[in-house]
C-alpha atoms as a PDB file:
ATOM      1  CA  UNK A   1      -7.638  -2.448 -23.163  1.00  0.00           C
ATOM      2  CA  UNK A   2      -6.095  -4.855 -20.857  1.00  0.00           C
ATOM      3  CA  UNK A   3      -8.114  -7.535 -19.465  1.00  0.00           C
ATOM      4  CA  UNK A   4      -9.282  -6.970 -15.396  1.00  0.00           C
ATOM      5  CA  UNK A   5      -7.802  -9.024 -13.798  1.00  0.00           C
ATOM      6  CA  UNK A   6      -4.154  -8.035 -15.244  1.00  0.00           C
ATOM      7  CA  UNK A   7      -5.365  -4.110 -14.553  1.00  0.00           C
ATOM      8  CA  UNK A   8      -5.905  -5.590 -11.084  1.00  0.00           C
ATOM      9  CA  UNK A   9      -2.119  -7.097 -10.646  1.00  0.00           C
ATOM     10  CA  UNK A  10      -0.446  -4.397 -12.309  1.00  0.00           C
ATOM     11  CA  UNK A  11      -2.187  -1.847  -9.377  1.00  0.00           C
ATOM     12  CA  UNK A  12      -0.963  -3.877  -6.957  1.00  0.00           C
ATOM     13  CA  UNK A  13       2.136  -4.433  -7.840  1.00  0.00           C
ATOM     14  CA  UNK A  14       2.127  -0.539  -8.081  1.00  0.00           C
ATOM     15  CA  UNK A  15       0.814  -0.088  -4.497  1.00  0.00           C
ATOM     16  CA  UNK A  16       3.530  -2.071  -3.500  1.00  0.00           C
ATOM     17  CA  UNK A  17       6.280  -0.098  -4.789  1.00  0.00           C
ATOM     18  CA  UNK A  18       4.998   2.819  -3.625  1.00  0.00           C
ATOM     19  CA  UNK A  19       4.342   1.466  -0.040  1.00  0.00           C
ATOM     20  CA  UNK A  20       7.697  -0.260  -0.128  1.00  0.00           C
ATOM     21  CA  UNK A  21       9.716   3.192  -1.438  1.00  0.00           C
ATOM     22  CA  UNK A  22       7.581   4.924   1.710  1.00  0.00           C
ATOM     23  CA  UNK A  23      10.821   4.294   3.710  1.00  0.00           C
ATOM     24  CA  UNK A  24      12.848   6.182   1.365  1.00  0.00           C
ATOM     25  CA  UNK A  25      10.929   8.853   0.584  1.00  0.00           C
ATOM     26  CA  UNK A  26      12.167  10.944   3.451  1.00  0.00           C
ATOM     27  CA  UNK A  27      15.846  10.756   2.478  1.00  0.00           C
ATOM     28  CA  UNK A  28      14.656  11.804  -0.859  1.00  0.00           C
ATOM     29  CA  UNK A  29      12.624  14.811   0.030  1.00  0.00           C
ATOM     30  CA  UNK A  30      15.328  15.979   2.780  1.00  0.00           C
ATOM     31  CA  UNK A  31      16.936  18.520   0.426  1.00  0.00           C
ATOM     32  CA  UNK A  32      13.677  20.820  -0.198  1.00  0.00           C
ATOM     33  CA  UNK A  33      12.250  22.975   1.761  1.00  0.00           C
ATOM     34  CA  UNK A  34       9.581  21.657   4.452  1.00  0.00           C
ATOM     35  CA  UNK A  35       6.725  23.207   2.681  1.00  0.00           C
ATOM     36  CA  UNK A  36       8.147  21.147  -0.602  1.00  0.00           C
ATOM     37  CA  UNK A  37       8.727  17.900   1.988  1.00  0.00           C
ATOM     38  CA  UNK A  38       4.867  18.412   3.357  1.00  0.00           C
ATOM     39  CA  UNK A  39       3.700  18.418  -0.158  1.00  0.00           C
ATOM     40  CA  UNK A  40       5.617  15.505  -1.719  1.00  0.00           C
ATOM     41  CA  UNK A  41       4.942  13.512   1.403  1.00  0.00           C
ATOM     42  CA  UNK A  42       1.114  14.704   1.039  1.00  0.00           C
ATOM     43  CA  UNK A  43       0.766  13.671  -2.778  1.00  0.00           C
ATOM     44  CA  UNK A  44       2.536  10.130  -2.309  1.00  0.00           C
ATOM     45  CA  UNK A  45      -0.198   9.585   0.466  1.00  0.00           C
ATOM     46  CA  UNK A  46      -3.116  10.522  -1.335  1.00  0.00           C
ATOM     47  CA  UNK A  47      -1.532   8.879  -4.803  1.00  0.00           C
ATOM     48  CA  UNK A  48      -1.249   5.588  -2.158  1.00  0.00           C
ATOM     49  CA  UNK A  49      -5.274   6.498  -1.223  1.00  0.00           C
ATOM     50  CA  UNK A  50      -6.114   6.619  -4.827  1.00  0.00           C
ATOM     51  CA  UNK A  51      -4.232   3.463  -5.834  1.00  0.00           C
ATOM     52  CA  UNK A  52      -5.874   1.233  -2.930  1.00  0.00           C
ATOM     53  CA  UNK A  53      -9.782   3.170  -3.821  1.00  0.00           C
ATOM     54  CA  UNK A  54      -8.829   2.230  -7.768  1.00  0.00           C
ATOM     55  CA  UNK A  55      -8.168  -1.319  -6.746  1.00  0.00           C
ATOM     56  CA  UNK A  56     -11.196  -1.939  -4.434  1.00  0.00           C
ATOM     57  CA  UNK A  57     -13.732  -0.241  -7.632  1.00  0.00           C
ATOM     58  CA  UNK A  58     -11.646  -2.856  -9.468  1.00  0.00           C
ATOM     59  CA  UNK A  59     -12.320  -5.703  -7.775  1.00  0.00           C
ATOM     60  CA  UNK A  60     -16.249  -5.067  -7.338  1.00  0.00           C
ATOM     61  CA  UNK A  61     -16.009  -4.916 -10.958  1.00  0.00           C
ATOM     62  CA  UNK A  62     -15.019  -8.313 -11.172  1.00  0.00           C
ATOM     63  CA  UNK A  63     -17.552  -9.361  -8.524  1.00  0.00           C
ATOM     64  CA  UNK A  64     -20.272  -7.859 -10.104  1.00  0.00           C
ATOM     65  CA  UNK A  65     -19.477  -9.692 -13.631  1.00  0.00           C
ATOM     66  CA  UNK A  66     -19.026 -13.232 -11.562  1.00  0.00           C
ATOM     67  CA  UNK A  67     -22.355 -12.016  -9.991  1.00  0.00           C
ATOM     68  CA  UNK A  68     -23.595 -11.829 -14.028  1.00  0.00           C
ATOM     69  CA  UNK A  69     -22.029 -14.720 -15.030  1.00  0.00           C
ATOM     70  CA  UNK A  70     -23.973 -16.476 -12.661  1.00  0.00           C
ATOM     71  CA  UNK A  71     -27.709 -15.906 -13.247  1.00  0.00           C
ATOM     72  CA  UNK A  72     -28.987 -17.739 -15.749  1.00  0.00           C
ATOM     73  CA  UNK A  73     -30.104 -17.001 -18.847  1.00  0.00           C
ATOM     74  CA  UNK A  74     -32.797 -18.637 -20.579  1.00  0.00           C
ATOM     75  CA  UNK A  75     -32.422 -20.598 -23.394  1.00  0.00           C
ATOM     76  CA  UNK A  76     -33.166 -19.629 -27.129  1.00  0.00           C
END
């Protein structure tokens, strides 16, 4: 498995691409019908919702390791 914090770029890099294709997404769904245009425009919202939910569980992941890393442990 990859490590977090790579998980964690890779996700955002992902959000970004599908934030920045948003624009474009119209011209692309303009040949279907608007039922078809309602859906794809409905799924690449909620895959956008999912994407920025999956990062924030991410990153209290991380914050509840530093939190681990933190306490300490007594000594042998």
């Amino acid at each position: 498995m990859l490590p977090l914090h790579l998980r964690i770029d890779r996700t955002r890099r992902f959000l970004r691409t599908l934030e920045n294709d948003k624009r474009f997404l119209d011209a692309r769904v303009a040949p279907l019908t608007a039922e078809r245009q309602r859906h794809a425009k409905s799924y690449a919202a909620k895959l956008m919702e999912h994407t920025r939910a999956e990062i924030a569980r991410m990153l209290q992941e991380i914050a509840a390791q530093d939190t681990n890393d933190s306490i300490p442990q007594a000594a042998d």
